[in-house]
N, C-alpha and C. Protein backbone atom coordinates (compact mmCIF):
# COMPACT_ATOMS: atom_id res chain seq x y z
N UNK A 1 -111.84 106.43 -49.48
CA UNK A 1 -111.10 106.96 -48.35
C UNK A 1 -110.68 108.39 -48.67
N UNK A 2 -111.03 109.29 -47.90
CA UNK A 2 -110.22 110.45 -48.01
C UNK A 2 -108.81 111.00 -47.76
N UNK A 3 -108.77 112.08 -48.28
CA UNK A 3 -107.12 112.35 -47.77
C UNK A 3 -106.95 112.56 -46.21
N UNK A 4 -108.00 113.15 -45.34
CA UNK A 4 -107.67 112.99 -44.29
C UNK A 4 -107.84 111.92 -43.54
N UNK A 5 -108.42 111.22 -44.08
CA UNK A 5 -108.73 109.25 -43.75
C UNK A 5 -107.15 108.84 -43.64
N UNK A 6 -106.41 109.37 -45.11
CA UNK A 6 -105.09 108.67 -44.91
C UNK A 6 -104.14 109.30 -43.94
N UNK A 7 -104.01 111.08 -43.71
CA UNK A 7 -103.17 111.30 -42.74
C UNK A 7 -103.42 110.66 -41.34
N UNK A 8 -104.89 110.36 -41.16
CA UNK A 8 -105.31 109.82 -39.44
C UNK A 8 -104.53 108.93 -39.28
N UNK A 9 -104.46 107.77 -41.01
CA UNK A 9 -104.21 106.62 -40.15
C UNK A 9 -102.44 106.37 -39.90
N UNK A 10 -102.13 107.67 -40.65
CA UNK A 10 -100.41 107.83 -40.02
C UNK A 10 -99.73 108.51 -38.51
N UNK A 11 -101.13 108.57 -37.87
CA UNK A 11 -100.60 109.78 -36.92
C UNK A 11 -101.21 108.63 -35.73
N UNK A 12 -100.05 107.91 -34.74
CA UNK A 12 -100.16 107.33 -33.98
C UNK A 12 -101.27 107.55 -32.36
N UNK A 13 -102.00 106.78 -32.52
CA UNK A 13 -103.03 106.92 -31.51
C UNK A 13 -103.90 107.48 -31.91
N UNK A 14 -104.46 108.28 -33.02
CA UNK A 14 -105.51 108.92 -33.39
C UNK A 14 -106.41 107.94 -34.24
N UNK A 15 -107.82 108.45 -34.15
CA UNK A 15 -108.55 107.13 -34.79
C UNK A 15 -108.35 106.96 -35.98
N UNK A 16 -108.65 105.92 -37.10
CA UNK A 16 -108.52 105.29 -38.12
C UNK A 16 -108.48 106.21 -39.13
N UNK A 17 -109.93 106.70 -39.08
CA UNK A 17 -110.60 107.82 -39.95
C UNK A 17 -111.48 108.98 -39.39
N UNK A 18 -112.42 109.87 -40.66
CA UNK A 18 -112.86 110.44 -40.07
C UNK A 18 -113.95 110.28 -39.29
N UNK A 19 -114.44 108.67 -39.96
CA UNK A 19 -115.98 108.66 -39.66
C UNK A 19 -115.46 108.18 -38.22
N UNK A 20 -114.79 107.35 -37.66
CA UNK A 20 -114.16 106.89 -36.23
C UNK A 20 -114.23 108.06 -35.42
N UNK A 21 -113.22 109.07 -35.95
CA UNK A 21 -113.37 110.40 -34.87
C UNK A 21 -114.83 111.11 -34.69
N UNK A 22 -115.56 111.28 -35.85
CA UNK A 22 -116.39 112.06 -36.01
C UNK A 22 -117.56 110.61 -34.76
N UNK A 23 -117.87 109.74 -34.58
CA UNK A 23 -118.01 109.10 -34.21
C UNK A 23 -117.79 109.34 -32.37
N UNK A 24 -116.31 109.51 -32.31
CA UNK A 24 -115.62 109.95 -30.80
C UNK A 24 -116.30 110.86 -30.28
N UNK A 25 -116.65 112.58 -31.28
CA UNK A 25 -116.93 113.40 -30.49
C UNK A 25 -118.23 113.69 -31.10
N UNK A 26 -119.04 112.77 -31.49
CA UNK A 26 -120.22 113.23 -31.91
C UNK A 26 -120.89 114.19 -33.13
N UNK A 27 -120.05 114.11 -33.63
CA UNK A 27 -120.51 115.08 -34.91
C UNK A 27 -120.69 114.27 -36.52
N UNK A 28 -121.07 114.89 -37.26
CA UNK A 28 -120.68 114.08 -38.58
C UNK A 28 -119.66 113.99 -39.23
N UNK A 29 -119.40 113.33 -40.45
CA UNK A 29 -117.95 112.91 -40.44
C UNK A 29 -117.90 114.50 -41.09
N UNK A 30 -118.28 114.77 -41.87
CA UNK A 30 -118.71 116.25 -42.78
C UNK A 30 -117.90 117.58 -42.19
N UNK A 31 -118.70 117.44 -40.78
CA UNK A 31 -118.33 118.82 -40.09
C UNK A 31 -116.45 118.55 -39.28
N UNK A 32 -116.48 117.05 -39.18
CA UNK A 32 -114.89 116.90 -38.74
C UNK A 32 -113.91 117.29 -40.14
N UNK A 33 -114.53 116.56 -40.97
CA UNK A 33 -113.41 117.39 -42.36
C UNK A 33 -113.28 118.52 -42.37
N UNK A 34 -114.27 119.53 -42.13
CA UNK A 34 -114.41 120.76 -41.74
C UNK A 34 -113.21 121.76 -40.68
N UNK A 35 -113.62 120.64 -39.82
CA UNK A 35 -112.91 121.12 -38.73
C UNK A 35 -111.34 121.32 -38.47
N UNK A 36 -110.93 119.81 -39.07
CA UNK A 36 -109.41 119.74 -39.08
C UNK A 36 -108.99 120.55 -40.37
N UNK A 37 -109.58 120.99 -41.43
CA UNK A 37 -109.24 121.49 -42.51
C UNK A 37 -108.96 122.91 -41.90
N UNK A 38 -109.91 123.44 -40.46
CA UNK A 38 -109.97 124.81 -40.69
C UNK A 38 -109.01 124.97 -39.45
N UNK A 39 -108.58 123.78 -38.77
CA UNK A 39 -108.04 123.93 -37.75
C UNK A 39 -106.27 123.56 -38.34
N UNK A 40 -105.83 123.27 -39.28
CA UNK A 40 -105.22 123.32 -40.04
C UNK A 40 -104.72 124.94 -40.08
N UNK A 41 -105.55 124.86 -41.07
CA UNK A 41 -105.60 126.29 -41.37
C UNK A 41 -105.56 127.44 -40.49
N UNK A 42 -106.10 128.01 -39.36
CA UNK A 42 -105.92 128.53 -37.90
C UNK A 42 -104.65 128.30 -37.28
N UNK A 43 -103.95 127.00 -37.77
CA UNK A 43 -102.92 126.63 -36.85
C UNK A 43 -101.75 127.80 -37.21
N UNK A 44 -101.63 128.28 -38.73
CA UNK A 44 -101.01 128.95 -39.37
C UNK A 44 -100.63 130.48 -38.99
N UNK A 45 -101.71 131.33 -38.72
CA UNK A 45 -102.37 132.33 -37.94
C UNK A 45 -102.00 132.43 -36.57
N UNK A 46 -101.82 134.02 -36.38
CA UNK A 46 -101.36 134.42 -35.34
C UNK A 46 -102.55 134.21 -34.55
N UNK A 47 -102.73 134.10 -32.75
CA UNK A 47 -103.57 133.51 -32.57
C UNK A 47 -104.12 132.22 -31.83
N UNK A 48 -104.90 132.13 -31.31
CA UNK A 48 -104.97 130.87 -30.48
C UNK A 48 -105.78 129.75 -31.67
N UNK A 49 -105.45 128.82 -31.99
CA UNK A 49 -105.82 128.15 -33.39
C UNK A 49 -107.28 127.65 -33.07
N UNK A 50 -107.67 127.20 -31.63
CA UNK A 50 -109.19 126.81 -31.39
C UNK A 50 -110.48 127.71 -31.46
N UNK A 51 -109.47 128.81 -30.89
CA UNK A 51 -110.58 130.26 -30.57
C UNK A 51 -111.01 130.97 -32.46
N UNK A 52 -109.44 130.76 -33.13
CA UNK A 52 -110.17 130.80 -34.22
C UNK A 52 -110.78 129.59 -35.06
N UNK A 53 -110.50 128.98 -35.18
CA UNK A 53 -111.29 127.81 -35.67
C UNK A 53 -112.97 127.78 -35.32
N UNK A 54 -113.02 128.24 -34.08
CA UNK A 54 -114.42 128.09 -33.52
C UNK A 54 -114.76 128.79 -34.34
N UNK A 55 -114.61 130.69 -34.48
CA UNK A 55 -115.26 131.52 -35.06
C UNK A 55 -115.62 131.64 -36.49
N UNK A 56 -114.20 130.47 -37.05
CA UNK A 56 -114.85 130.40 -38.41
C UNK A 56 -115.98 129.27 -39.25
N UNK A 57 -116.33 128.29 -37.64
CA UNK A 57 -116.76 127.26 -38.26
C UNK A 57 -118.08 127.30 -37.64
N UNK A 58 -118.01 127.99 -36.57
CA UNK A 58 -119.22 127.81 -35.68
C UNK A 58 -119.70 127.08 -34.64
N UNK A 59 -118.67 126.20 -34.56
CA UNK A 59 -118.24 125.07 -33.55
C UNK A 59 -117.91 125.19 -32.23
N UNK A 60 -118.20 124.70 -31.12
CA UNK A 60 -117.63 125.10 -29.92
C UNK A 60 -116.29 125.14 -29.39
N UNK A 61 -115.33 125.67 -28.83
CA UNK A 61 -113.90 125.72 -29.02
C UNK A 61 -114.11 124.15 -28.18
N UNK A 62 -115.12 123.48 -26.86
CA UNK A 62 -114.63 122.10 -26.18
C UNK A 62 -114.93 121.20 -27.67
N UNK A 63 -115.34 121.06 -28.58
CA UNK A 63 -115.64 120.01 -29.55
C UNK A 63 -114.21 120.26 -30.24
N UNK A 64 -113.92 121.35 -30.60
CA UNK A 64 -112.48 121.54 -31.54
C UNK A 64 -111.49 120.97 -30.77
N UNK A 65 -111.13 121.53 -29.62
CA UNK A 65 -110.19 120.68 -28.43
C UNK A 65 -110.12 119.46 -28.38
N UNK A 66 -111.37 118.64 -28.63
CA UNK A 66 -111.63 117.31 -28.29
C UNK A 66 -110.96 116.66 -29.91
N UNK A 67 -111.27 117.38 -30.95
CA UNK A 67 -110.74 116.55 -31.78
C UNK A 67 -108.95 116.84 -32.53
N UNK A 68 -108.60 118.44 -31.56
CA UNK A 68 -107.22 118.61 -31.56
C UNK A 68 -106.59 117.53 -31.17
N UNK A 69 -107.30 116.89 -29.69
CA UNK A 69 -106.43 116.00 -29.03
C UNK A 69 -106.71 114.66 -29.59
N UNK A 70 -107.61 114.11 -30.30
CA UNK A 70 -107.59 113.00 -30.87
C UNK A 70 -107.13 112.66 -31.84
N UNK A 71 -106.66 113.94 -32.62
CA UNK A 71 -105.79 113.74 -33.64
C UNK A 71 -104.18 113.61 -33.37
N UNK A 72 -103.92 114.38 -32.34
CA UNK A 72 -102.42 113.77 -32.02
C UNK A 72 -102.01 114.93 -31.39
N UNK A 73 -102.80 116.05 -31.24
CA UNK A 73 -102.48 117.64 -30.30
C UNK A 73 -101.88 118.58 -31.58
N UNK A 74 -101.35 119.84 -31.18
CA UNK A 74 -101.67 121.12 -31.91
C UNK A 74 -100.27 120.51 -32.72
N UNK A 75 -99.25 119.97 -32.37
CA UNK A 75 -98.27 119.48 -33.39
C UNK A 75 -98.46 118.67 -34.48
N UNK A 76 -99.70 118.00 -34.59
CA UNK A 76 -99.95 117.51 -36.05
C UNK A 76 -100.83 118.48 -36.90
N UNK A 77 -101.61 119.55 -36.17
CA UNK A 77 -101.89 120.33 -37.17
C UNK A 77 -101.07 120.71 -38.23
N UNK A 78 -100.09 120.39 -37.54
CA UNK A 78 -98.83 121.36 -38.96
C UNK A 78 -98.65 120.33 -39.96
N UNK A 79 -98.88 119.53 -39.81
CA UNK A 79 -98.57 118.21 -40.77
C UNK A 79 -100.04 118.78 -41.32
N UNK A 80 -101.15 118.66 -41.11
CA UNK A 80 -102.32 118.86 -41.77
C UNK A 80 -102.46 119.60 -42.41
N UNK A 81 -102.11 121.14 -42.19
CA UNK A 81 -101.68 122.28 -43.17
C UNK A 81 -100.98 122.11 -44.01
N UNK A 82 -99.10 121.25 -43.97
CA UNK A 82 -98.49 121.40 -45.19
C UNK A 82 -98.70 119.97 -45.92
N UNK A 83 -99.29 119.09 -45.78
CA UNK A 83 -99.99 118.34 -46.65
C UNK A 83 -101.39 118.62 -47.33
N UNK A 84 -101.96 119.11 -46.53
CA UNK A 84 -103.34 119.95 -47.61
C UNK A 84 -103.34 121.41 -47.89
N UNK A 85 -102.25 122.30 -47.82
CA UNK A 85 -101.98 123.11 -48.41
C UNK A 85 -101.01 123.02 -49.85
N UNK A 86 -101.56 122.43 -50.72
CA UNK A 86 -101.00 122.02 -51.60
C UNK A 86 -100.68 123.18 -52.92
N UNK A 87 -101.27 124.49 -52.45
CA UNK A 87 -100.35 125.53 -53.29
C UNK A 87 -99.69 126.48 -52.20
N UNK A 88 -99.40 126.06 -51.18
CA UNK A 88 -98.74 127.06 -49.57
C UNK A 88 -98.85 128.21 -49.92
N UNK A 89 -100.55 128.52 -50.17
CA UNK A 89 -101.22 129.95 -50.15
C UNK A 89 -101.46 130.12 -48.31
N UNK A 90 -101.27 129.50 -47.70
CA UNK A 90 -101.73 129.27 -45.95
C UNK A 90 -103.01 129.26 -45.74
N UNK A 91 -104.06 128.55 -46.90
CA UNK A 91 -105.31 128.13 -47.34
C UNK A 91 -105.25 127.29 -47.66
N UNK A 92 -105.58 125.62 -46.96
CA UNK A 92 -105.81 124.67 -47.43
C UNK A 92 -107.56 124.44 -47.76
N UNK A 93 -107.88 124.88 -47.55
CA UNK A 93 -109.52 124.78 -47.72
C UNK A 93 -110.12 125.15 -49.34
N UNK A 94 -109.17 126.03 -49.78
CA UNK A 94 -109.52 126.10 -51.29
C UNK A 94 -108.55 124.59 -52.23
N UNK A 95 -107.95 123.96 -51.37
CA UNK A 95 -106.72 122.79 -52.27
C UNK A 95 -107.72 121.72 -51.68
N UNK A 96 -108.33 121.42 -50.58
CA UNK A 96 -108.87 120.11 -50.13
C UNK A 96 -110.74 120.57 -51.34
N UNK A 97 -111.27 121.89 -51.86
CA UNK A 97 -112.23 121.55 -51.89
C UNK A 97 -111.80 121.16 -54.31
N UNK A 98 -110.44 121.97 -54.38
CA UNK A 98 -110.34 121.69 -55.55
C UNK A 98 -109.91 120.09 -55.53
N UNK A 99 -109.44 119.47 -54.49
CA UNK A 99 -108.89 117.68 -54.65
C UNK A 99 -110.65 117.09 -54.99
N UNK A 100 -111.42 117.58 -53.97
CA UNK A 100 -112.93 117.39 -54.13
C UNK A 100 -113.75 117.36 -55.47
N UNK A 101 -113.24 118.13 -56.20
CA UNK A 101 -113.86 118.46 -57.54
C UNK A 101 -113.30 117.59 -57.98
N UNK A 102 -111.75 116.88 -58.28
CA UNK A 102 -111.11 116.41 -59.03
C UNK A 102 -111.40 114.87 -58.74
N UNK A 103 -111.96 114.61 -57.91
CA UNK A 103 -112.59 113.45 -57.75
C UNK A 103 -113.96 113.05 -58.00
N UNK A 104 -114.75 114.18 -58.44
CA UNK A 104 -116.09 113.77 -58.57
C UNK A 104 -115.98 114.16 -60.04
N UNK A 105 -114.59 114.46 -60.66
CA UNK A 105 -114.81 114.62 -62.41
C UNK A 105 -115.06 116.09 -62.62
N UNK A 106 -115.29 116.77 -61.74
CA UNK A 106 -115.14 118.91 -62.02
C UNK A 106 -114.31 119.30 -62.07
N UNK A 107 -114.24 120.43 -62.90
CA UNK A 107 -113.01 121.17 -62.92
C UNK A 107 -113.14 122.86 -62.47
């Protein structure tokens, strides 16, 4: 299970996991870790958090929308940022890919 496997399944009405959501709006579970990590991250930033998210992921802003709102809307992003911003550099994407290493035994 991943770490964002476990925030989903605390955030009422949003699906289980990622593979469930990624599932909802059609994508792989891969590019949804992606997504909420960067939409996380965007949320932080001055800025409309979808419009950037799109530009940094490549994603369409209706697919990002779709999984803003299945996660619980732009108010749980913030929960997603200060739980996977785990050195509150306002970069969780370098802490979710070092948790990554630390699970497959890299350092």
């Amino acid at each position: 299970m991943s770490i964002l496997d476990g925030i989903l399944k605390n955030i009422g009405g949003a699906p289980d996991d990622v593979v469930n959501l990624a599932k909802q709006v059609g994508l792989d579970p891969a590019m949804v870790e992606k997504a909420i990590a960067t939409l996380g991250h965007t949320h932080q930033l001055d800025g409309d958090t979808v419009e950037l998210a799109a530009e940094k992921t490549g994603m369409s802003p209706d697919i990002l929308n779709q999984i803003v709102g299945a996660i619980g809307g732009e108010g749980s992003l913030t929960n997603f940022a200060s739980i996977l911003d785990k050195d509150g550099d306002g970069n969780p994407i370098n802490d979710i890919l070092g948790m990554a290493k630390g699970l497959f035994g890299k350092s």
